[in-house]
C-alpha atoms as a PDB file:
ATOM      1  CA  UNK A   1      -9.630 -12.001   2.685  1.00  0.00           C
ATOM      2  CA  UNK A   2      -8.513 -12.034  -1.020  1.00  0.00           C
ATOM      3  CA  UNK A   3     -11.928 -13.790  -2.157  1.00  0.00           C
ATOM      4  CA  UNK A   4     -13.870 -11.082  -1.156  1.00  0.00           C
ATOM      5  CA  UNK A   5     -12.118  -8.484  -3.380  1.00  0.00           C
ATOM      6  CA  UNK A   6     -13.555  -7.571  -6.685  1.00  0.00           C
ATOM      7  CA  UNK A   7     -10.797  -6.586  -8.923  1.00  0.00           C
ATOM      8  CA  UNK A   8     -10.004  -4.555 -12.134  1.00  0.00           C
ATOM      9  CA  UNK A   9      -7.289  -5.482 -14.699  1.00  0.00           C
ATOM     10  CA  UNK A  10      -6.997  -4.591 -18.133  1.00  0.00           C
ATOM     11  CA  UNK A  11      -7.894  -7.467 -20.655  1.00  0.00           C
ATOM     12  CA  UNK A  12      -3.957  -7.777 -21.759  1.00  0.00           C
ATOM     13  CA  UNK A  13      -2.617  -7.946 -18.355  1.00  0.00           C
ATOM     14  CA  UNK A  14      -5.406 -11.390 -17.655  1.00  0.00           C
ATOM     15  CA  UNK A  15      -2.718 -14.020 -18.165  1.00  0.00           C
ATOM     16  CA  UNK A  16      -0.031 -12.310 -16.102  1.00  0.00           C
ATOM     17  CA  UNK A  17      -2.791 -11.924 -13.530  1.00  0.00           C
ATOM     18  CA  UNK A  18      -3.801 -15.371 -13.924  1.00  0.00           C
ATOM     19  CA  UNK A  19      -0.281 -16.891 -13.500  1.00  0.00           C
ATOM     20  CA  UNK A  20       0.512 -14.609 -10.270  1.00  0.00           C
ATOM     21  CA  UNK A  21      -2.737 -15.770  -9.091  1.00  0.00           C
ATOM     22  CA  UNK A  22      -1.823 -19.620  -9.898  1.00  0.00           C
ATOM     23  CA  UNK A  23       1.809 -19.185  -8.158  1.00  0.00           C
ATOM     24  CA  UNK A  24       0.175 -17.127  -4.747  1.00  0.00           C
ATOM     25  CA  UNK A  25      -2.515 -20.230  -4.151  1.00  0.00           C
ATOM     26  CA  UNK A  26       0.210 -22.793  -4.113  1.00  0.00           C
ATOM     27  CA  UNK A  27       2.679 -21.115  -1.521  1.00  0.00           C
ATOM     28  CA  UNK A  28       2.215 -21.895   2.028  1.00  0.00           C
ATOM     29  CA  UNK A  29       1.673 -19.321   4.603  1.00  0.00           C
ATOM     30  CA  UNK A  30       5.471 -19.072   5.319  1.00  0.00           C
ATOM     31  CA  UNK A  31       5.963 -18.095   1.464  1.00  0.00           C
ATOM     32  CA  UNK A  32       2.856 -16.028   1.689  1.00  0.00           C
ATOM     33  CA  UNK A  33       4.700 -14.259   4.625  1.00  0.00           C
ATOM     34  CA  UNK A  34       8.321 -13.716   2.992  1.00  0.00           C
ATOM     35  CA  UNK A  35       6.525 -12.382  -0.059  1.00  0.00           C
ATOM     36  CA  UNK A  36       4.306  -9.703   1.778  1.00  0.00           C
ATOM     37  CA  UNK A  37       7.564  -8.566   3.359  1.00  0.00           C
ATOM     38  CA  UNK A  38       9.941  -7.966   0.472  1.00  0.00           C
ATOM     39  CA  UNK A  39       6.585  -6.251  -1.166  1.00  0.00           C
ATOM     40  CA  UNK A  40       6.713  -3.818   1.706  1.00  0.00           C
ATOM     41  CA  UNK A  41      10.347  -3.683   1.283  1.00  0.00           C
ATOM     42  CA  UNK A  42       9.356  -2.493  -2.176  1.00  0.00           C
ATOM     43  CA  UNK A  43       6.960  -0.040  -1.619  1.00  0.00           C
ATOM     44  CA  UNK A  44       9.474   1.418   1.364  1.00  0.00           C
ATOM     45  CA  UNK A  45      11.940   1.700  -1.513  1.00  0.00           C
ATOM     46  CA  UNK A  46       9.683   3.401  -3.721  1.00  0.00           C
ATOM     47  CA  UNK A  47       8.300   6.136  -1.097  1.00  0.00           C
ATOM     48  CA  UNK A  48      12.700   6.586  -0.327  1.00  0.00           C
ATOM     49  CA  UNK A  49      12.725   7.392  -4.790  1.00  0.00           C
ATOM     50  CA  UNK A  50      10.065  10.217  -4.187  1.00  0.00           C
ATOM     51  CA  UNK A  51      11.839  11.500  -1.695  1.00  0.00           C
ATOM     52  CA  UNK A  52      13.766  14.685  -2.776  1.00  0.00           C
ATOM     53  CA  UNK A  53      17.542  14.631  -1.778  1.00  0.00           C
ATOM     54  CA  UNK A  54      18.579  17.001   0.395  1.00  0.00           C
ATOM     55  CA  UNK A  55      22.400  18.077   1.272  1.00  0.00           C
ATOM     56  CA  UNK A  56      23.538  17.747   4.431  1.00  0.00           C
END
């Protein structure tokens, strides 16, 4: 799936990108797995911080 994505970065974030990409090919599909769900965990979080609070 990922090696049919094109993608855009800015020029100063390359490196970053590049290590992220080095560390993501070397875990296993178990890591691969435990990563995707504490990124959803993260994006749950950050849809819960737009939220506005409400008084019950």
């Amino acid at each position: 799936m990922a090696k049919d994505m094109d993608t855009l970065i800015k020029t100063e974030d390359k490196p970053e990108v590049d290590n992220i990409t080095k560390l993501i090919k070397k875990m296993n599909d178990s890591e691969l797995n435990n990563m995707f769900i504490f990124l959803q965990g993260v994006k749950f979080a950050e849809t819960l911080n737009m939220q506005p609070v409400t008084n019950m």
